[in-house]
N, C-alpha and C. Protein backbone atom coordinates (compact mmCIF):
# COMPACT_ATOMS: atom_id res chain seq x y z
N UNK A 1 4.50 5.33 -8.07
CA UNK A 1 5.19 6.52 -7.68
C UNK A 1 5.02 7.63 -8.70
N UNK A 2 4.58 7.41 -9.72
CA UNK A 2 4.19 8.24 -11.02
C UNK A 2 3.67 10.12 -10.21
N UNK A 3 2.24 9.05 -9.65
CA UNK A 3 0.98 10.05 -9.22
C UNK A 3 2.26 10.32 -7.97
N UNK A 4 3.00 10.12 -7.09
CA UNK A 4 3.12 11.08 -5.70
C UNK A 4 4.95 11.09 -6.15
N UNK A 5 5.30 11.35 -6.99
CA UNK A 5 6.97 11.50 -7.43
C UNK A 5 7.94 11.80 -6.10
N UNK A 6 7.34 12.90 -5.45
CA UNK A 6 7.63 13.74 -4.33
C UNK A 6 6.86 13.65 -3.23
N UNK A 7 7.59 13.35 -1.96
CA UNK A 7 7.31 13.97 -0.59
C UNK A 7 6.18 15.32 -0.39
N UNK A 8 5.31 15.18 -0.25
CA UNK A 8 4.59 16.64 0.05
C UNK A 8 4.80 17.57 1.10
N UNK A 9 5.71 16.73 2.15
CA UNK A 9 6.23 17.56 3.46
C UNK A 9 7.79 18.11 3.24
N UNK A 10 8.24 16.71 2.83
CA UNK A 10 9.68 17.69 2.78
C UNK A 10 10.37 17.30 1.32
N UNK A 11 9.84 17.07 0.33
CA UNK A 11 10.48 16.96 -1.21
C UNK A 11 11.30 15.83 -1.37
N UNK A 12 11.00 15.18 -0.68
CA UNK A 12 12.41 13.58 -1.32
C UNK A 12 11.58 12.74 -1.65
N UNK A 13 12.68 12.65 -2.34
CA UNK A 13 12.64 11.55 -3.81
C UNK A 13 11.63 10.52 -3.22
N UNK A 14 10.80 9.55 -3.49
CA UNK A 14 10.36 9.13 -3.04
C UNK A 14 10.70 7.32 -3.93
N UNK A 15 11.11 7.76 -4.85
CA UNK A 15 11.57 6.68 -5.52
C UNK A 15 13.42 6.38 -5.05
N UNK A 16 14.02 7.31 -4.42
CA UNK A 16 15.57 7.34 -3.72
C UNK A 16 15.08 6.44 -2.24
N UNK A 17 13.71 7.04 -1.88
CA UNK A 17 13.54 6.13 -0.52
C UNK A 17 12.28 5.02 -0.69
N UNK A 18 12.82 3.92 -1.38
CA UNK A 18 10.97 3.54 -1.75
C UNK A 18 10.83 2.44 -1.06
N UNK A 19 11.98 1.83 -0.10
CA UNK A 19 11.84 1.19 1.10
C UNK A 19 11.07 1.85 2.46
N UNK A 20 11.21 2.94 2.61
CA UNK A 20 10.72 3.88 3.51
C UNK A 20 9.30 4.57 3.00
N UNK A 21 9.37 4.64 2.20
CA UNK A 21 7.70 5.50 1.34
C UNK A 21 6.73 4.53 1.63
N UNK A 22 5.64 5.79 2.08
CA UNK A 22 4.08 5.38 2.71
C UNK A 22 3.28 5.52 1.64
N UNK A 23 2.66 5.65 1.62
CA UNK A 23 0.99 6.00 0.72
C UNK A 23 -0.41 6.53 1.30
N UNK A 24 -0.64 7.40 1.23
CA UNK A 24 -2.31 7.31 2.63
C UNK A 24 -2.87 7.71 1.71
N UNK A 25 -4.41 6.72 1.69
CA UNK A 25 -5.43 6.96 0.60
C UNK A 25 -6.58 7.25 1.91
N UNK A 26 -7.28 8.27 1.50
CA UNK A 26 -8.40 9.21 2.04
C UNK A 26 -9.66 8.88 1.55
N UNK A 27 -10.35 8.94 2.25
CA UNK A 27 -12.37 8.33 2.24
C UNK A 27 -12.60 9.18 1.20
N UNK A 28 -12.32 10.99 0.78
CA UNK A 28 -12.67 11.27 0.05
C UNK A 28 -11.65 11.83 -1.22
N UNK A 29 -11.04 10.60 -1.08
CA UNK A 29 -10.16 10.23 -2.62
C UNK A 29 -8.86 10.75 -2.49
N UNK A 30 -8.54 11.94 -1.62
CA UNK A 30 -7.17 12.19 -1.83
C UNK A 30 -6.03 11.01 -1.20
N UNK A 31 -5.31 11.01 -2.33
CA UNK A 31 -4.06 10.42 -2.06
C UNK A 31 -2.59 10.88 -1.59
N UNK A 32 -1.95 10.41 -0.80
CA UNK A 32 -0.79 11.36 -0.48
C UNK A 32 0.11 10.22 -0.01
N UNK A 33 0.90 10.48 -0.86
CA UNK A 33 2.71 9.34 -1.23
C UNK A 33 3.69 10.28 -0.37
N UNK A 34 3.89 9.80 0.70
CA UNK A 34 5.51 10.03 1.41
C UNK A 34 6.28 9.69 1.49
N UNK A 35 7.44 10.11 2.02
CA UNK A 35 8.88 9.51 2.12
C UNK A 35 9.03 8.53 3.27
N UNK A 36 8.06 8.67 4.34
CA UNK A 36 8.88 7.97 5.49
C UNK A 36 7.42 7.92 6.23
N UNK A 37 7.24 6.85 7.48
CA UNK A 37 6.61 7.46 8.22
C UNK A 37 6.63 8.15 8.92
N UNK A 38 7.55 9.62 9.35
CA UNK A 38 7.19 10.64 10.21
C UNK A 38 6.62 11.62 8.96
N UNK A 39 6.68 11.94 7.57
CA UNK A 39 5.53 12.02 6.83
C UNK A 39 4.48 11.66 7.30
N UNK A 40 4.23 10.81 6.92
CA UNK A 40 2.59 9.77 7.03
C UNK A 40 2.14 10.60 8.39
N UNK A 41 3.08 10.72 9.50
CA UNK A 41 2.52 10.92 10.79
C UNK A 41 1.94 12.36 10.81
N UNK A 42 2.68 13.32 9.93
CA UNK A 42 2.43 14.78 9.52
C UNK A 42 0.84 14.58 8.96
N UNK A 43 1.10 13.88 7.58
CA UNK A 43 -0.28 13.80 6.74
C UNK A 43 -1.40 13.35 7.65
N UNK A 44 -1.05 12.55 8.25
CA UNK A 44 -2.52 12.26 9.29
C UNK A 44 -2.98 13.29 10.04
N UNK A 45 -2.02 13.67 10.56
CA UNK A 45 -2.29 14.93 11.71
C UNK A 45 -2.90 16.13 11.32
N UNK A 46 -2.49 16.50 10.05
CA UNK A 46 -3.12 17.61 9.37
C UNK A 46 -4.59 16.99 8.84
N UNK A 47 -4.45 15.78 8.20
CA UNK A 47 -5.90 15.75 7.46
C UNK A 47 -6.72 15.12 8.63
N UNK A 48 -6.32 15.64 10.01
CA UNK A 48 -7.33 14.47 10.91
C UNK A 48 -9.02 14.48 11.07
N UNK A 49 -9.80 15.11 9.61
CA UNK A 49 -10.91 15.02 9.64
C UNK A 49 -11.11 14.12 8.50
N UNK A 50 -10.73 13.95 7.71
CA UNK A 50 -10.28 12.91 6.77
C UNK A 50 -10.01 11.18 7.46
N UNK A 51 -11.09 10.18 7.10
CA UNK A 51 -10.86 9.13 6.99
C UNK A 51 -10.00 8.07 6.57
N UNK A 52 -8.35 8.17 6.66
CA UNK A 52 -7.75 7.13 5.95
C UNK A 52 -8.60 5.44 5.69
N UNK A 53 -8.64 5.59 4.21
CA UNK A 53 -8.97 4.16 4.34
C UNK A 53 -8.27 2.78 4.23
N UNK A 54 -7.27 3.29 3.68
CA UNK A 54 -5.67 2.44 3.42
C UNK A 54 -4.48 3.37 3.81
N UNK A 55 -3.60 2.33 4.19
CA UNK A 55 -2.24 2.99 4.24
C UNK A 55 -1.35 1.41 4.07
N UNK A 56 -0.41 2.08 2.89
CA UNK A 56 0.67 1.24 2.58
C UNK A 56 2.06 1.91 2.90
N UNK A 57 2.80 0.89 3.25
CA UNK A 57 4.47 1.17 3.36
C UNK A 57 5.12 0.20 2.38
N UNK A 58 6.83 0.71 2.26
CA UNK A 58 7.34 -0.29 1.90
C UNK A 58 8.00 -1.31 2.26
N UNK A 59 8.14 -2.63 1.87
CA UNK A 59 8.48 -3.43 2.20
C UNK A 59 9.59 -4.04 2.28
N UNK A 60 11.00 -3.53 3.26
CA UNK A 60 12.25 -3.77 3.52
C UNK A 60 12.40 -4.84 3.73
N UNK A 61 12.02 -6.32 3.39
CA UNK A 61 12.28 -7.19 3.22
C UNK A 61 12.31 -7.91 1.63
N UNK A 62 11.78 -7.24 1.16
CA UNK A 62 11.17 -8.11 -0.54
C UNK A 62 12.72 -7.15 -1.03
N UNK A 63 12.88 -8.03 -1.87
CA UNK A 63 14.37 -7.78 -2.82
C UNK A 63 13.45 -7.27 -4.03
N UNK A 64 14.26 -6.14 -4.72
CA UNK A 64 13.91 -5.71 -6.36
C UNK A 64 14.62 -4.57 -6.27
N UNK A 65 14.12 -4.20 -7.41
CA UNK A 65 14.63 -2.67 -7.48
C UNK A 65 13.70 -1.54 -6.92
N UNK A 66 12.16 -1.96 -6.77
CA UNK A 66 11.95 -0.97 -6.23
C UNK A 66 11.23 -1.96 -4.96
N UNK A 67 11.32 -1.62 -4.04
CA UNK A 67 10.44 -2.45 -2.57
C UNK A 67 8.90 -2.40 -2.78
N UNK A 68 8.24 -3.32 -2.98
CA UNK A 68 6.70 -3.34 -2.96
C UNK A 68 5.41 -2.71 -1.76
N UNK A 69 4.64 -2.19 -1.75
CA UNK A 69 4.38 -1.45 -1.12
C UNK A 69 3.52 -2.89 0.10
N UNK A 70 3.23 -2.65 1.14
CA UNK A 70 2.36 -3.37 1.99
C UNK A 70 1.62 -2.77 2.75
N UNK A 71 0.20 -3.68 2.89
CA UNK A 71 -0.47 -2.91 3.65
C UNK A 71 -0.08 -2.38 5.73
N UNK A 72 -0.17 -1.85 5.81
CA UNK A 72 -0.06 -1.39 7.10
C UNK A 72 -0.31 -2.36 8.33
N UNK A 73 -1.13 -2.46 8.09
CA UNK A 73 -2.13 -3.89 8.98
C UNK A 73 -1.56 -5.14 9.07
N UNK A 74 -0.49 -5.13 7.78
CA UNK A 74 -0.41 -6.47 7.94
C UNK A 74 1.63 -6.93 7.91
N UNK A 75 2.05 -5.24 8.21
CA UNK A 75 3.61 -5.01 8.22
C UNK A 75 3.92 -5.04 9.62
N UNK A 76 5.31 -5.51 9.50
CA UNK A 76 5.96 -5.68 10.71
C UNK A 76 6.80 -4.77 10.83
N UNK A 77 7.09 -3.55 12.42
CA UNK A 77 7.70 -2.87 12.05
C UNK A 77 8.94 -3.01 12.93
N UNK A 78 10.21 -2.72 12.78
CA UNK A 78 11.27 -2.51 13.57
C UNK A 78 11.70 -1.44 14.17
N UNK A 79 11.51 -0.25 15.30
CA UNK A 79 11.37 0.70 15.39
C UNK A 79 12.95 0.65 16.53
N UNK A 80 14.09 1.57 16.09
CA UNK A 80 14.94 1.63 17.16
C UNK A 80 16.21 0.71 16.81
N UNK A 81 16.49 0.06 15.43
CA UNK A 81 17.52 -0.96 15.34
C UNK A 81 18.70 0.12 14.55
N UNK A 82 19.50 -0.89 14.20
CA UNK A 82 20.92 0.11 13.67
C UNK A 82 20.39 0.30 12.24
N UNK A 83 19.57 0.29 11.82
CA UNK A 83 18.93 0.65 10.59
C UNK A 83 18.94 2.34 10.45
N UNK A 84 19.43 2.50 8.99
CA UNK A 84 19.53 3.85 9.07
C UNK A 84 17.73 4.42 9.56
N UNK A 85 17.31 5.44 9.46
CA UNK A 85 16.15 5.71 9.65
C UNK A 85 15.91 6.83 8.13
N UNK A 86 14.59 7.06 8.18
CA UNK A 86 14.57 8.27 6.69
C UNK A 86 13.72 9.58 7.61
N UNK A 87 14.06 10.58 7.30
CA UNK A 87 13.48 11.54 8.86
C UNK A 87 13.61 11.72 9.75
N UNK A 88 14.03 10.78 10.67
CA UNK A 88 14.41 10.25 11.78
C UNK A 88 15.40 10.03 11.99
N UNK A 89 15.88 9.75 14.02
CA UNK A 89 17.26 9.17 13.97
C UNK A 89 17.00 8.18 14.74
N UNK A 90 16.12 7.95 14.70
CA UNK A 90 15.63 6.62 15.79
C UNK A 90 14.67 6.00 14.37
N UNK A 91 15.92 4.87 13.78
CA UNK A 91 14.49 4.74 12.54
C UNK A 91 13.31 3.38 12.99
N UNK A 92 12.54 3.30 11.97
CA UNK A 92 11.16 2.85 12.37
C UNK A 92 11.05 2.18 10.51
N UNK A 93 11.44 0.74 10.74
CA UNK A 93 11.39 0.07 9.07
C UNK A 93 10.35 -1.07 9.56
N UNK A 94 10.03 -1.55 8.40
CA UNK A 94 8.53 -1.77 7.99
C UNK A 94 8.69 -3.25 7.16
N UNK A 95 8.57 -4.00 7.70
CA UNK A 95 8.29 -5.89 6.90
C UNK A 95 7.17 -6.19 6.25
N UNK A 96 7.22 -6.55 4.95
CA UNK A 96 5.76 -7.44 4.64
C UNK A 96 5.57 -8.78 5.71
N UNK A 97 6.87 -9.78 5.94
CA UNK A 97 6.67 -10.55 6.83
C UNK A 97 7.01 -10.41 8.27
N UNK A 98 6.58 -11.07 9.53
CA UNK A 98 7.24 -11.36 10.31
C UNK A 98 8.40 -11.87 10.75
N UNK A 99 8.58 -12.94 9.93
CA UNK A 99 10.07 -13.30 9.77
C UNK A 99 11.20 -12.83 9.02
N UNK A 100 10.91 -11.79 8.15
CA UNK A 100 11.90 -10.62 7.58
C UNK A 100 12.27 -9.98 8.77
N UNK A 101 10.83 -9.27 9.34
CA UNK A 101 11.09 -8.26 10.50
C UNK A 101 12.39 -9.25 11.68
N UNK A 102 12.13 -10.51 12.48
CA UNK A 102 12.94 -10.79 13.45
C UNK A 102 14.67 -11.28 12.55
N UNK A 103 14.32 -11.20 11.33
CA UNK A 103 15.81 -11.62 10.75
C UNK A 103 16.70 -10.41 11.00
N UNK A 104 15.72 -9.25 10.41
CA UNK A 104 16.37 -7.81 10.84
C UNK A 104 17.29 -8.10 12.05
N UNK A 105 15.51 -8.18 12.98
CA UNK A 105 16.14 -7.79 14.32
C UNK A 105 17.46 -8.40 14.91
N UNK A 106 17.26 -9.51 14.77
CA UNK A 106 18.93 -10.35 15.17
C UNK A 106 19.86 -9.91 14.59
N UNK A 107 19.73 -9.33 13.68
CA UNK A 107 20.74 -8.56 12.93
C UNK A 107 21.04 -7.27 13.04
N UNK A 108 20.02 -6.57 13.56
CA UNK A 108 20.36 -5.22 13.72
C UNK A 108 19.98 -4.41 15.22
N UNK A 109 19.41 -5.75 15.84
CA UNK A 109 18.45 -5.33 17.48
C UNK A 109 17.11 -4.40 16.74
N UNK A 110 16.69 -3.47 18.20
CA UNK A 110 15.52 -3.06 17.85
C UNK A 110 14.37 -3.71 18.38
N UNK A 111 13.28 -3.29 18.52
CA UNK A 111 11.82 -3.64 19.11
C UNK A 111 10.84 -4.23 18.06
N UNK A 112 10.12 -5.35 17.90
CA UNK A 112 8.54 -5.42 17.06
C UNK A 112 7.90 -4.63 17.01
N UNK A 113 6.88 -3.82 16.26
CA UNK A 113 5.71 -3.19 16.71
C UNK A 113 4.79 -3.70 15.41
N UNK A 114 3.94 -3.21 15.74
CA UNK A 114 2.52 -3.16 14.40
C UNK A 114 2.90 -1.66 14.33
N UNK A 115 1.83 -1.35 13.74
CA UNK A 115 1.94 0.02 13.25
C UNK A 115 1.46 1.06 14.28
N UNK A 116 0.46 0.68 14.51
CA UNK A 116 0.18 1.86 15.68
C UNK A 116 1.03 2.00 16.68
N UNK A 117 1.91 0.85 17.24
CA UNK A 117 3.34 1.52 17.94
C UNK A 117 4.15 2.46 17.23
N UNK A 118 4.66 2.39 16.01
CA UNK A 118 5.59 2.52 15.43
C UNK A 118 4.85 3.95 15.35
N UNK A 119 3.60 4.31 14.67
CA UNK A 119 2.79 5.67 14.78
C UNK A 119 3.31 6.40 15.67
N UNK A 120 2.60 5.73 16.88
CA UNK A 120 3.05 5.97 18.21
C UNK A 120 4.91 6.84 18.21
N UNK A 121 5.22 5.74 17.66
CA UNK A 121 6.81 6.47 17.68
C UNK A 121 7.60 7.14 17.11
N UNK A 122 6.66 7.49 16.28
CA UNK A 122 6.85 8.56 15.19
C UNK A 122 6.93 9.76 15.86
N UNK A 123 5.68 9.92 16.24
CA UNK A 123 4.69 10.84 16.89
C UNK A 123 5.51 11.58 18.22
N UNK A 124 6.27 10.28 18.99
CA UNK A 124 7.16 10.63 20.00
C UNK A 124 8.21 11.33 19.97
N UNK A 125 8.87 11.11 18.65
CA UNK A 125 10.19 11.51 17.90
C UNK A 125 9.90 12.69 17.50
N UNK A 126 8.70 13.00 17.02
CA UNK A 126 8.66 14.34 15.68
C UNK A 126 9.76 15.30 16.47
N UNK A 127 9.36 15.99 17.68
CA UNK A 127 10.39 17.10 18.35
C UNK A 127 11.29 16.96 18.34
N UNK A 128 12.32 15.87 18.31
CA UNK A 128 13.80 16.24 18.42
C UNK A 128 13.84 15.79 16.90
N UNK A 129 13.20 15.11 16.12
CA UNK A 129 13.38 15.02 14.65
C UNK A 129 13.37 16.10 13.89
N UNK A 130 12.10 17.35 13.69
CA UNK A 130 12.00 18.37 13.31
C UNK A 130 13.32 19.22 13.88
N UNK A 131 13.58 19.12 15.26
CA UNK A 131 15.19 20.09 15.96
C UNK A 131 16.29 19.96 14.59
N UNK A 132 16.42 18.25 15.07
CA UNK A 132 17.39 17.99 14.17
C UNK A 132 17.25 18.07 12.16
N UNK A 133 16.53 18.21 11.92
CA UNK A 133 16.09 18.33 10.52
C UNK A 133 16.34 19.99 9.99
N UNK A 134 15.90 20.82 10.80
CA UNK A 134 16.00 22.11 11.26
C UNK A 134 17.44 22.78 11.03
N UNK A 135 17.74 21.61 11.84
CA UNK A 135 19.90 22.42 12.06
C UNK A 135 20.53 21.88 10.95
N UNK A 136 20.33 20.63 10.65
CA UNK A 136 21.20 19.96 9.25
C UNK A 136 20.56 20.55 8.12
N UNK A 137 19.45 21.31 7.89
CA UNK A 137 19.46 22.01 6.67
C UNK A 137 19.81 23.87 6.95
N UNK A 138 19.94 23.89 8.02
CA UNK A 138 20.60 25.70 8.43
C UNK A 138 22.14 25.41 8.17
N UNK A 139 22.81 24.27 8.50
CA UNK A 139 24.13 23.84 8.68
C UNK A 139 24.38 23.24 6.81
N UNK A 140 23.18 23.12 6.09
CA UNK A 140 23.68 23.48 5.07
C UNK A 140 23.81 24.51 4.16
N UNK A 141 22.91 25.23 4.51
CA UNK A 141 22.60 26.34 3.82
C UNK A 141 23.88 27.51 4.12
N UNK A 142 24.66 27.15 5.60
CA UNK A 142 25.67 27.79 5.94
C UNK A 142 26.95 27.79 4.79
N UNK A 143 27.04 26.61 4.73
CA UNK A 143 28.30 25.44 4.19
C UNK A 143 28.04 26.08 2.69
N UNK A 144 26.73 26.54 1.95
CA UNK A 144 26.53 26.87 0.58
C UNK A 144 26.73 28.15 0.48
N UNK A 145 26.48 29.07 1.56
CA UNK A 145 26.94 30.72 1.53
C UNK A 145 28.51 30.70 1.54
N UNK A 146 29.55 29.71 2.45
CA UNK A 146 30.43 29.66 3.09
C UNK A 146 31.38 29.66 1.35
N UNK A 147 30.87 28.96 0.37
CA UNK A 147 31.49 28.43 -0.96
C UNK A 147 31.16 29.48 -1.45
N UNK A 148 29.79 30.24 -1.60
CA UNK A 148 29.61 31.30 -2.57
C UNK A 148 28.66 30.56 -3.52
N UNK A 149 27.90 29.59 -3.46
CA UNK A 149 27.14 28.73 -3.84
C UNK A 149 26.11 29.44 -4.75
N UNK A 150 26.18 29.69 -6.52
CA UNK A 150 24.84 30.51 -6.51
C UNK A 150 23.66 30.43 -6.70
N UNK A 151 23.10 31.27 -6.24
CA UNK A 151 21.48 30.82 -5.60
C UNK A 151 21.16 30.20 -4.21
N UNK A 152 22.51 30.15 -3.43
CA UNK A 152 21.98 30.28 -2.08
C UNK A 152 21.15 31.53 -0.86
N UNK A 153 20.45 30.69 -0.55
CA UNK A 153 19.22 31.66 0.49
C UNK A 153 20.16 32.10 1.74
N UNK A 154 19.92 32.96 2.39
CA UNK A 154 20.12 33.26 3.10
C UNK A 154 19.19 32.61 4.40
């Protein structure tokens, strides 16, 4: 997390979400560390002439202090359970194992996917995600004029 500290789309911590943080490494070397996958889903979309050659998530099953990253290919994802989400309100979490992922699920409901569903459902979400992302930072920026907050934007 050194090299990508920060979100390149929307600035979070990436070490506050490092259960949720992606990684996409590019054919011609660029690297780009996100917070979540509706990140990742941004970064693809923009660099879509760019070859990802890896993509890692983290791994909401492995215990530590920080969640280990996994490859994509080989994560299980839970897309839709009572799991908070990061970006999202329909979240989309990410297993090194299969049997992490269905422990979730009995525990929290929610659907299997591989990743290209979960892409997929990223991708589906962005519009009412961006809506809602939109109003909870206008609805703060309100709440910081409302105090006299200084250095709030208008």
């Amino acid at each position: 997390m050194a090299k990508c500290p920060k979100c390149p789309y929307c600035g979070m911590d990436r070490k506050m979400f490092h259960k949720a943080r992606m990684l996409v490494q590019y054919s011609d070397g660029l690297l780009e560390g996100t917070c979540s996958l509706h990140c990742a889903a941004i970064s693809l979309s923009l660099h879509v002439d760019r070859d990802p050659v890896g993509i890692w998530v983290g791994d909401n099953g492995a215990a530590g202090e920080i969640a280990p990253l996994v490859d994509v290919d080989r994560a299980t994802f839970l897309v839709g359970s009572k799991l908070p989400g990061v970006m999202t309100a329909s979240s989309k979490v990410a297993f090194g194992t299969a049997a992490a992922a269905k422990a979730a699920q009995a525990a929290q409901g929610g659907e299997l996917v591989n990743f290209d569903q979960a892409l997929l459902a990223a991708y589906t979400d962005m519009s009412k995600d961006v809506a809602r992302i939109r109003k909870m930072r206008a609805e703060r920026r309100r709440r910081m004029q409302e105090v006299g907050t200084p250095g709030a934007r208008p």
